[in-house]
N, C-alpha and C. Protein backbone atom coordinates (compact mmCIF):
# COMPACT_ATOMS: atom_id res chain seq x y z
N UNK A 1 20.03 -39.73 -44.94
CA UNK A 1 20.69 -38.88 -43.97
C UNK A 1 21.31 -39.80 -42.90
N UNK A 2 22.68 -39.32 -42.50
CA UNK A 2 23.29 -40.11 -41.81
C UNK A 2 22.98 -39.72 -40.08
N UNK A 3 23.28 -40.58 -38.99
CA UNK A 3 23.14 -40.16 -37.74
C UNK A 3 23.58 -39.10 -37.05
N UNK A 4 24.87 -38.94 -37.83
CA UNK A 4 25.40 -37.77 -37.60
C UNK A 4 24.82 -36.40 -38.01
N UNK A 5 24.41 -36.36 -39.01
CA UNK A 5 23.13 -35.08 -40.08
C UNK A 5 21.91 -35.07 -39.18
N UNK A 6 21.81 -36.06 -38.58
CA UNK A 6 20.29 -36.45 -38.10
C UNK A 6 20.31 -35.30 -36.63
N UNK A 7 21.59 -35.59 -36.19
CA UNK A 7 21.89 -35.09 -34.33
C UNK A 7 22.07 -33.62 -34.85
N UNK A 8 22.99 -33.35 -35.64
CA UNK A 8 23.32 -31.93 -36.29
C UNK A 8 21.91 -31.27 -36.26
N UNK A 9 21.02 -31.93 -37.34
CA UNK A 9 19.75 -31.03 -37.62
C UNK A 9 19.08 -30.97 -36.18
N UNK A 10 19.09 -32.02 -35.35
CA UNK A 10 18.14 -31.53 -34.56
C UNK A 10 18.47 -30.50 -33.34
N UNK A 11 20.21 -30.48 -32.90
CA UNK A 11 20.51 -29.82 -32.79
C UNK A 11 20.77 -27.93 -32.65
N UNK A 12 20.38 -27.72 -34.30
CA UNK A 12 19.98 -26.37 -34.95
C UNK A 12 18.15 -26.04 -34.08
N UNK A 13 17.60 -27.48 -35.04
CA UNK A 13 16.35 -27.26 -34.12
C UNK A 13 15.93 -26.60 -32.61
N UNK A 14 16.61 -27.52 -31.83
CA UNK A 14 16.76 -27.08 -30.45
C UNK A 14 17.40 -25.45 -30.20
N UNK A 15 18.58 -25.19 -31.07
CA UNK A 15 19.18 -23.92 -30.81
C UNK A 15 17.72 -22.77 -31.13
N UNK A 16 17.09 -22.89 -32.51
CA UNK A 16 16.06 -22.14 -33.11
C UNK A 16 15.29 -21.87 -32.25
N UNK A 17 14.46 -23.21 -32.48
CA UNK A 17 12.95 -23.22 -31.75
C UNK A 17 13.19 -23.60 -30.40
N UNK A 18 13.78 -24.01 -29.75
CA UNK A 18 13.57 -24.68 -28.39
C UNK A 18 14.38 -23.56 -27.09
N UNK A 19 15.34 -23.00 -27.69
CA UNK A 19 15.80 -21.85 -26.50
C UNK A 19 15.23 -20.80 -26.48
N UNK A 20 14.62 -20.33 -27.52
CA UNK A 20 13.79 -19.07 -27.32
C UNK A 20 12.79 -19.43 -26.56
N UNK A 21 11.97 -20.33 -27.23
CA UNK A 21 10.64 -21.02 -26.53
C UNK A 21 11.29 -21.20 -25.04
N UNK A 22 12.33 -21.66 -24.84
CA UNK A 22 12.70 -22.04 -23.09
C UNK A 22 12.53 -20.52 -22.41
N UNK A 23 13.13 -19.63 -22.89
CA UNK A 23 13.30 -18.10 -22.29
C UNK A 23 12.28 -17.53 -22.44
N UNK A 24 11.32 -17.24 -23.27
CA UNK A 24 9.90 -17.17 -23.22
C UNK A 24 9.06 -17.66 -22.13
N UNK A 25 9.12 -18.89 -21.85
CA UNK A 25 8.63 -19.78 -21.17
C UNK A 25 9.10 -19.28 -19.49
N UNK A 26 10.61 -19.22 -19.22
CA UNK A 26 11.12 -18.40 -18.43
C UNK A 26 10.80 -17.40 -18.03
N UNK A 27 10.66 -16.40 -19.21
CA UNK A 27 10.20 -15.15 -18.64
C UNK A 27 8.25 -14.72 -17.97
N UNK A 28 7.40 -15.81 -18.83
CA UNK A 28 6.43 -15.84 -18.26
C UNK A 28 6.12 -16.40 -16.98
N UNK A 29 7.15 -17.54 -16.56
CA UNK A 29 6.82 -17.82 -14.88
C UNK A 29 7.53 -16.72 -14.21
N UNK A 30 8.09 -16.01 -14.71
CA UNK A 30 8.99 -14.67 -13.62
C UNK A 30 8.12 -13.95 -13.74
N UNK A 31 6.99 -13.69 -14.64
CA UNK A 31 6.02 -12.69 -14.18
C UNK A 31 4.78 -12.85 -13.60
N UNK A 32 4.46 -14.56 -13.52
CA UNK A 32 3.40 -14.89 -12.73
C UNK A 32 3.92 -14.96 -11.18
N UNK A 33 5.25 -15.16 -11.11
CA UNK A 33 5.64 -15.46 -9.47
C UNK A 33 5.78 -13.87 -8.99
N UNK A 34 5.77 -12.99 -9.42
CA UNK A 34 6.00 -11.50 -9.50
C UNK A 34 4.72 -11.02 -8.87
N UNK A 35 3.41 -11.56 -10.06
CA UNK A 35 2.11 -11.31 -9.88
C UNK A 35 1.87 -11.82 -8.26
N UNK A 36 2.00 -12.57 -8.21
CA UNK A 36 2.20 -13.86 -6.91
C UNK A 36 2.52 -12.96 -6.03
N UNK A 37 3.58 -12.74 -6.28
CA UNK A 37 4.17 -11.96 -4.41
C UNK A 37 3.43 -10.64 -4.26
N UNK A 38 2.93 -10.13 -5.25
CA UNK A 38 3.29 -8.54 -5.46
C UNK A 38 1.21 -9.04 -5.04
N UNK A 39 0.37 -9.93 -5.68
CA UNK A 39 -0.21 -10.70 -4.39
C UNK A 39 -0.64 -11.17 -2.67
N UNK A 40 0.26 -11.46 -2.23
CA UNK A 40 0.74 -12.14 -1.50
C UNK A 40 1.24 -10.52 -0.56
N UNK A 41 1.93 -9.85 -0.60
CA UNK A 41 1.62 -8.81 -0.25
C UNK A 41 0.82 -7.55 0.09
N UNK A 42 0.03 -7.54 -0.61
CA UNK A 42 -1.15 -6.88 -0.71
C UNK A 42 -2.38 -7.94 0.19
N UNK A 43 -2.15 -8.47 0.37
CA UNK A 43 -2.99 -9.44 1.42
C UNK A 43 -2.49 -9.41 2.50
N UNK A 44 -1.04 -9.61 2.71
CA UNK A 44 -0.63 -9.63 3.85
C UNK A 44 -0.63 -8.18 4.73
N UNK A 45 -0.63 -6.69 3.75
CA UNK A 45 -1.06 -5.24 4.15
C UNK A 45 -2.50 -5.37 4.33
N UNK A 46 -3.50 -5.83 3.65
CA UNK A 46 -4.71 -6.27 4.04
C UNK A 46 -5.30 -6.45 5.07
N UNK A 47 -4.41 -7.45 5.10
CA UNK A 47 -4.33 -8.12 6.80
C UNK A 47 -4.28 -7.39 7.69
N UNK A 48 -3.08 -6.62 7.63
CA UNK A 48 -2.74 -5.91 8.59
C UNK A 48 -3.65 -4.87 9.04
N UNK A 49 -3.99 -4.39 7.63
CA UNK A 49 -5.16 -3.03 8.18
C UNK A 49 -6.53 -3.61 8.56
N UNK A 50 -6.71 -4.65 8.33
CA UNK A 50 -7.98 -5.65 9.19
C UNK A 50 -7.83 -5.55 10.73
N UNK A 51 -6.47 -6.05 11.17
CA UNK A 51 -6.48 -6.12 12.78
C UNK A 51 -6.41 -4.92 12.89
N UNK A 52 -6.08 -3.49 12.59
CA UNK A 52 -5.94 -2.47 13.01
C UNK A 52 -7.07 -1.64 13.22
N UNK A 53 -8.03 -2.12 11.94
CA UNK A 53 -9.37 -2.09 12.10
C UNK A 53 -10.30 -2.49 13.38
N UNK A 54 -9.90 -3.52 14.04
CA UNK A 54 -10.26 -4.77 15.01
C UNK A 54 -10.13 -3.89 15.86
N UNK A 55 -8.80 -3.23 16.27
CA UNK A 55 -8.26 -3.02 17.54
C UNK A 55 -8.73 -1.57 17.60
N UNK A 56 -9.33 -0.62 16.81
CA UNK A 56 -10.11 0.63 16.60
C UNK A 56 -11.74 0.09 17.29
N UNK A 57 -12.47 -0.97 16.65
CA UNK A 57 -13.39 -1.56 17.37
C UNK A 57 -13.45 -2.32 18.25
N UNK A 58 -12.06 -2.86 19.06
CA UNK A 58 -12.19 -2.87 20.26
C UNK A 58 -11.85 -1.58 21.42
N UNK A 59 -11.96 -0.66 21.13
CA UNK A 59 -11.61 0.70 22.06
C UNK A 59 -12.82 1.29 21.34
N UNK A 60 -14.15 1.07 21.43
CA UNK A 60 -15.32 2.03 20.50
C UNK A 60 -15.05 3.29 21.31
N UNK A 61 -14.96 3.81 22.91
CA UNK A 61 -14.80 4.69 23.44
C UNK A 61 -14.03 5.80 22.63
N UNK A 62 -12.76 5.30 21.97
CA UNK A 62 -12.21 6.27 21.14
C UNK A 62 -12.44 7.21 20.09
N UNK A 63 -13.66 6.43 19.62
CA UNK A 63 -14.32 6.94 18.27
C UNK A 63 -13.43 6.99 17.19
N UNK A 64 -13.16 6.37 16.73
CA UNK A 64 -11.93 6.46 15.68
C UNK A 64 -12.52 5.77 14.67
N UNK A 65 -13.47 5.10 14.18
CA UNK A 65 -14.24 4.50 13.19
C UNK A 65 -15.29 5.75 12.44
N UNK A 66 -15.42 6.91 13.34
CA UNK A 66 -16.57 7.57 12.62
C UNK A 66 -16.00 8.99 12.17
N UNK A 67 -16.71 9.64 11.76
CA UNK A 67 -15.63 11.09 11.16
C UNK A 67 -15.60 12.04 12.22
N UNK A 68 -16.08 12.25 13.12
CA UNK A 68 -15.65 13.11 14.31
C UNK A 68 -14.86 12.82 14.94
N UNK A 69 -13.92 13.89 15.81
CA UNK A 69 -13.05 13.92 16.53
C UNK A 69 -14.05 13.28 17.97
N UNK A 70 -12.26 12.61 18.58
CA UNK A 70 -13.17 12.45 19.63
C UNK A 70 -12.98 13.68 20.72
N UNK A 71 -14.67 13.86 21.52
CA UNK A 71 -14.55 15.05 22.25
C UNK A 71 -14.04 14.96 23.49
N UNK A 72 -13.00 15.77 23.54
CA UNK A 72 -12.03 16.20 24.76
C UNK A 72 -11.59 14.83 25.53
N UNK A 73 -10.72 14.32 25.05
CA UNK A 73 -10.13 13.06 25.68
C UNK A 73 -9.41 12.69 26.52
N UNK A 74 -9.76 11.93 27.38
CA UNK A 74 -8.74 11.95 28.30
C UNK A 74 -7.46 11.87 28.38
N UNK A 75 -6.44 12.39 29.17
CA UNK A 75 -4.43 12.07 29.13
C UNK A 75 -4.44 10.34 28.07
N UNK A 76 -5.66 9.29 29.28
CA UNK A 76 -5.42 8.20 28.57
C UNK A 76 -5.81 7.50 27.38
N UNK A 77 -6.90 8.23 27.40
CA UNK A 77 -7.69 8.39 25.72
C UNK A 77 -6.36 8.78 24.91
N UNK A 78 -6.05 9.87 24.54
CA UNK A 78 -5.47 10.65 24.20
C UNK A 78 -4.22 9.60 23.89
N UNK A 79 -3.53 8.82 24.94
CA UNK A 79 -2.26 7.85 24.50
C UNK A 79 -2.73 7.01 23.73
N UNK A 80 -3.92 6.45 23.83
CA UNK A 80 -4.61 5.37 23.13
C UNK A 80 -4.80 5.45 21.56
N UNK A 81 -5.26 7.02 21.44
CA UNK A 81 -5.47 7.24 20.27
C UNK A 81 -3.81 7.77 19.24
N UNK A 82 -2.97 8.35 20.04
CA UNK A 82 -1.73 8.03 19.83
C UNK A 82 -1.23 6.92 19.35
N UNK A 83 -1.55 6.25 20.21
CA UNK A 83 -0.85 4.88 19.77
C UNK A 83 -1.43 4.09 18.82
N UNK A 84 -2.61 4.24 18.62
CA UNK A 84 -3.15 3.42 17.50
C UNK A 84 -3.12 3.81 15.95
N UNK A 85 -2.84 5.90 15.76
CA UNK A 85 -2.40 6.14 15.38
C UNK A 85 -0.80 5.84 14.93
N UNK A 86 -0.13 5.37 15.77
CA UNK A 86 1.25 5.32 15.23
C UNK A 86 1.48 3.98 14.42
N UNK A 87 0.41 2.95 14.85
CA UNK A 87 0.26 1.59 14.16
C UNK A 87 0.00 1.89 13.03
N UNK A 88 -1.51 3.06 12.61
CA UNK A 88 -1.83 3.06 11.34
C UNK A 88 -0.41 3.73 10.24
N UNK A 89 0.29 4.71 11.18
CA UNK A 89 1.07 5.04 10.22
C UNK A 89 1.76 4.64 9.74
N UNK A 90 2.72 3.54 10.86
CA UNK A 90 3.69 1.93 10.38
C UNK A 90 3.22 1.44 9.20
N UNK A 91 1.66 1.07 9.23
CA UNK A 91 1.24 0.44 8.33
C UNK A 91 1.21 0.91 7.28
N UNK A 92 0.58 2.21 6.80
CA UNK A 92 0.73 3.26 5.41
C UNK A 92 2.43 3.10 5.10
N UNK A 93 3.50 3.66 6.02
CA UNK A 93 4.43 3.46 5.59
C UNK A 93 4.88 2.17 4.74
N UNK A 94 4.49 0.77 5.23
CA UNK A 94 5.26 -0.49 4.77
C UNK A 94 4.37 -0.64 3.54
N UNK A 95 2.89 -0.26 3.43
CA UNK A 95 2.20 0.40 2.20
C UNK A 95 2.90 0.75 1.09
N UNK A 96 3.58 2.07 1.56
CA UNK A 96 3.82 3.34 0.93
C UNK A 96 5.42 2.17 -0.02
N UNK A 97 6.07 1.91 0.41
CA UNK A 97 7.07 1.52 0.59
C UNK A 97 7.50 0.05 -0.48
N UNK A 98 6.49 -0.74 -0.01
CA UNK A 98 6.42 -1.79 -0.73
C UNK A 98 5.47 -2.12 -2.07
N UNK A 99 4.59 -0.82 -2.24
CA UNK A 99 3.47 -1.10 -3.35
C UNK A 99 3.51 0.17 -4.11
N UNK A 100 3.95 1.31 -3.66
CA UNK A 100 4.08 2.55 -4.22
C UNK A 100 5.73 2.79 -5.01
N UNK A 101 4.95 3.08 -6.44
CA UNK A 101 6.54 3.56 -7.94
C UNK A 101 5.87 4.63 -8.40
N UNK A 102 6.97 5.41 -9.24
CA UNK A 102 6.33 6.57 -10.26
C UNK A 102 5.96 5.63 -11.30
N UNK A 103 5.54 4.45 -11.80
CA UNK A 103 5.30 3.76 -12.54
C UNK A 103 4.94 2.55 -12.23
N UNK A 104 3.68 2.32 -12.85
CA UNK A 104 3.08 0.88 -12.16
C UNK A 104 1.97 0.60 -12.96
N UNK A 105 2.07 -0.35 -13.20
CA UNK A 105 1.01 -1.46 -14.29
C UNK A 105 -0.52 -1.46 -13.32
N UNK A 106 -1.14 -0.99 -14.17
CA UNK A 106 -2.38 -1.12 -13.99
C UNK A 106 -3.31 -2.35 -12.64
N UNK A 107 -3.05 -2.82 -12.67
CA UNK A 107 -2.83 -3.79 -11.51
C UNK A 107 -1.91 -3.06 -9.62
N UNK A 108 -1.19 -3.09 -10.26
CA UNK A 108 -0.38 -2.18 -9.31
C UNK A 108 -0.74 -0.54 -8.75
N UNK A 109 -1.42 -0.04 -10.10
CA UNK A 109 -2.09 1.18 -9.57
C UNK A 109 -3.16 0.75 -8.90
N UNK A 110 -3.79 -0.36 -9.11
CA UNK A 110 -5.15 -0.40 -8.54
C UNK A 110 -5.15 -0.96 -6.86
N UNK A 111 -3.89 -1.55 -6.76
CA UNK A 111 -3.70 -1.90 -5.50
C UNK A 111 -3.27 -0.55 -4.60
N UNK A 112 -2.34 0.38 -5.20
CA UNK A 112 -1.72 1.52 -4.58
C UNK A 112 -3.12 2.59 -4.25
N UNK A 113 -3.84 2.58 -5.29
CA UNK A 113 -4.84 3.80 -5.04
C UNK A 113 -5.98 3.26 -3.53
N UNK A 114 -6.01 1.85 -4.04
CA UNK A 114 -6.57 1.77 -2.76
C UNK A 114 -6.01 1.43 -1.10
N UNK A 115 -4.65 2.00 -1.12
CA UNK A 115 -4.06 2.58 0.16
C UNK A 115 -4.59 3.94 0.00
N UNK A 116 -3.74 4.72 -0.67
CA UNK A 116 -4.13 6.35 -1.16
C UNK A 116 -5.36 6.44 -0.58
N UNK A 117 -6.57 5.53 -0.81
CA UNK A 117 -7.70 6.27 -0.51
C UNK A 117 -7.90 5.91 1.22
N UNK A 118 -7.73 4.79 1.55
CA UNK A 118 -7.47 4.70 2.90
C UNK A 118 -6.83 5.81 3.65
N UNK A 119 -5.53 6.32 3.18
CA UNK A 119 -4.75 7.24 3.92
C UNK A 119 -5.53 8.60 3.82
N UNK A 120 -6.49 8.64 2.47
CA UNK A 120 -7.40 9.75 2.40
C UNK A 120 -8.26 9.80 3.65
N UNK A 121 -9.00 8.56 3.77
CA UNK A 121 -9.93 8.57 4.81
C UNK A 121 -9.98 8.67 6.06
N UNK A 122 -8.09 8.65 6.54
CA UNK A 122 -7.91 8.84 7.75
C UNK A 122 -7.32 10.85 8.04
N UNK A 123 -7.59 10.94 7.09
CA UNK A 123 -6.33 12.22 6.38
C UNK A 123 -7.85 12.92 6.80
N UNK A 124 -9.13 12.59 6.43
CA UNK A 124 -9.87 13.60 6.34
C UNK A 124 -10.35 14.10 8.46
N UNK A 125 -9.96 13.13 8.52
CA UNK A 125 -9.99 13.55 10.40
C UNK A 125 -8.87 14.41 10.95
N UNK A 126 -9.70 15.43 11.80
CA UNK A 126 -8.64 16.40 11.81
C UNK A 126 -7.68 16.27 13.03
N UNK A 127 -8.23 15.34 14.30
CA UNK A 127 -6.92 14.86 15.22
C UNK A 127 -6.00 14.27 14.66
N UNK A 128 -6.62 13.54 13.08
CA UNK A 128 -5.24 12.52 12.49
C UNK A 128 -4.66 13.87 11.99
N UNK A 129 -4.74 14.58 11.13
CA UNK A 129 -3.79 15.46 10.48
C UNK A 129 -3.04 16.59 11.79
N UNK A 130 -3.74 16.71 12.79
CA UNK A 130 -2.69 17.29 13.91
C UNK A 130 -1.91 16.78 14.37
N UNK A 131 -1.62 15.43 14.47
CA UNK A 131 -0.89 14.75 15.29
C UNK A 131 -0.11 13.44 14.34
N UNK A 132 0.11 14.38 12.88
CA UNK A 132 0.49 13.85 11.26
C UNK A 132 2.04 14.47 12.20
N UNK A 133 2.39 15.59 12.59
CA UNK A 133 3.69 15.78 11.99
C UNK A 133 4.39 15.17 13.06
N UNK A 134 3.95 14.97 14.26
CA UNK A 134 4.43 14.35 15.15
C UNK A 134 4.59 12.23 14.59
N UNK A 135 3.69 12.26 13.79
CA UNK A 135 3.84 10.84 13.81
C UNK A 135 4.76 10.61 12.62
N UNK A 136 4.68 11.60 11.93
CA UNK A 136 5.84 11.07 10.42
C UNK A 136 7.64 11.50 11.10
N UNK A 137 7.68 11.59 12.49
CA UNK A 137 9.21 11.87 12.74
C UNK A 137 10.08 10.22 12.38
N UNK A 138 11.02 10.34 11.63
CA UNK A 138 11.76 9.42 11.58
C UNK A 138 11.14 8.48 10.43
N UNK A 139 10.18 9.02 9.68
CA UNK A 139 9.81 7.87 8.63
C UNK A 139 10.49 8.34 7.41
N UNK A 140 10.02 7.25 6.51
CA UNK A 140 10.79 7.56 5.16
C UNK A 140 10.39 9.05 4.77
N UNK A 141 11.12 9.62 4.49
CA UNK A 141 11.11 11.09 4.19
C UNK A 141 10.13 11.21 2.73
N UNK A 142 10.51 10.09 1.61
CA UNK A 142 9.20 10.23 0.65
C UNK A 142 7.91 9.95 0.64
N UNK A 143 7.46 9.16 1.91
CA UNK A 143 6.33 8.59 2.59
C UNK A 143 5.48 10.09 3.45
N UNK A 144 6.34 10.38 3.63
CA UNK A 144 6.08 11.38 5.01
C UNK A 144 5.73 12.67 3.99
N UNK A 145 6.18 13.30 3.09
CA UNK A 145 5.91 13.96 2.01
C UNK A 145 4.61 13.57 1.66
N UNK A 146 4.40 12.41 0.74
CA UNK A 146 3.21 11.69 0.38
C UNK A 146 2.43 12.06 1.32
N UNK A 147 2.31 12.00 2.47
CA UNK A 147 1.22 11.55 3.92
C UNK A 147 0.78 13.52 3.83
N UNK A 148 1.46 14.24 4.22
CA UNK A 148 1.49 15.97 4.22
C UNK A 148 1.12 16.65 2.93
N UNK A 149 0.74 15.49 2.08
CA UNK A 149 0.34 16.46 0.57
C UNK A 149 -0.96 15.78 0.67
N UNK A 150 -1.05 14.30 1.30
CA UNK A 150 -2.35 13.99 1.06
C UNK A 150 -3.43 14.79 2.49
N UNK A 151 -2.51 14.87 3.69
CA UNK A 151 -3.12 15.43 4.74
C UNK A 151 -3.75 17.21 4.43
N UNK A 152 -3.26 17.66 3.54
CA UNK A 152 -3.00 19.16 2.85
C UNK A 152 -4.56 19.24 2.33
N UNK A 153 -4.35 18.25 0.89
CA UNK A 153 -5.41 18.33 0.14
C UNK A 153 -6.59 17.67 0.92
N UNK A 154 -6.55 17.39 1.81
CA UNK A 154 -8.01 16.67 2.49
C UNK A 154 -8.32 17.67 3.19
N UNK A 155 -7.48 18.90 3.86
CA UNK A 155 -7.65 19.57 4.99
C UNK A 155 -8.59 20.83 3.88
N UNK A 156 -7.95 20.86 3.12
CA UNK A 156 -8.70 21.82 1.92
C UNK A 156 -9.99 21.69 1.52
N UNK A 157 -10.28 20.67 1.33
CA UNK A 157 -11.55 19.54 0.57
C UNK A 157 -12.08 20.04 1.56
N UNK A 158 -12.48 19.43 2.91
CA UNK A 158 -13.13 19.67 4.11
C UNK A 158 -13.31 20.83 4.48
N UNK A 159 -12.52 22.04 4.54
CA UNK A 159 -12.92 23.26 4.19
C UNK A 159 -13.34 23.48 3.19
N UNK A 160 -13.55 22.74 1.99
CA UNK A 160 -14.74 23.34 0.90
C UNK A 160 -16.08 23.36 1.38
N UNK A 161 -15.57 21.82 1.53
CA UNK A 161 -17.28 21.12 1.92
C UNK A 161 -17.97 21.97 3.25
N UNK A 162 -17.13 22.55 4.60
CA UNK A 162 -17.62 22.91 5.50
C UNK A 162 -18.01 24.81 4.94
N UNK A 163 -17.54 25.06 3.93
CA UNK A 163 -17.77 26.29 3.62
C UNK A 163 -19.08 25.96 2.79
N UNK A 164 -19.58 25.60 1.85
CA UNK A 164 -20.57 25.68 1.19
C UNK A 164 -21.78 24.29 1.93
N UNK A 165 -21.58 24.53 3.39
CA UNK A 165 -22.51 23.55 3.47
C UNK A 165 -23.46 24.30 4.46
């Protein structure tokens, strides 16, 4: 075989075996850097609901860590709990927004459900669901839906539970 037959064949080779294998190869680091961010996000919402957490236990006066309302609050209570409310809802929103599809890989559901259940747990307090429609003004309209179906079915639940208890 001449040098020329030699470059030819290996040539074919490379076209065969070596570009698929390259795009293969391609397509598996596009789904680990995917995994990565989609990662990397979910930590960084993490995060976020950590300090928000923080800043609920630094105001214990508010009671916002335990399942009762707090009783009869003051004008400034009352802004406080407003406002810390409006953080949590920022936060569900960029949640809602950045981790929530009608379709999502198993991985992805498992990160989404555990917002869902968070937003459950704030959903089941009933100053949060009064002061739901005032806080979803101006948010994403499919978020804000989401938030009023989950605020709905919790308000229901809790009237089960307070009826047969």
């Amino acid at each position: 075989m001449d040098w020329l037959g030699a470059w030819e064949l290996a040539s074919y080779v490379v076209t065969v075996v070596g570009l698929p294998l390259a795009i293969v190869i391609f397509v598996v680091e596009q789904r680990k850097q995917r995994a990565n961010e989609e990662h990397e996000i979910q930590q960084l919402l993490a995060d976020n609901y950590t300090d928000f957490l923080r800043l609920c236990l630094d105001n214990p006066d508010l009671r916002l860590l335990g399942s009762s309302v707090t009783p009869d609050p003051t004008e400034e209570k009352a802004e406080r709990i407003r406002a810390l409310y409006s953080i949590l809802i920022s936060l569900f929103e960029r949640a809602y927004v950045l981790t929530h599809a009608d379709r999502l890989n198993p991985r992805q559901q498992r990160y989404w459900l555990t917002w869902e259940d968070f937003m459950r747990e704030w959903c089941e307090r009933e100053d949060f669901r009064l002061m739901l429609p005032q806080l979803l003004q101006g948010e994403d309209p499919a978020f804000a839906a989401h938030m009023r179906r989950i605020a709905a079915e919790e308000a229901q639940r809790t009237r089960t539970v307070q009826a047969v208890s």
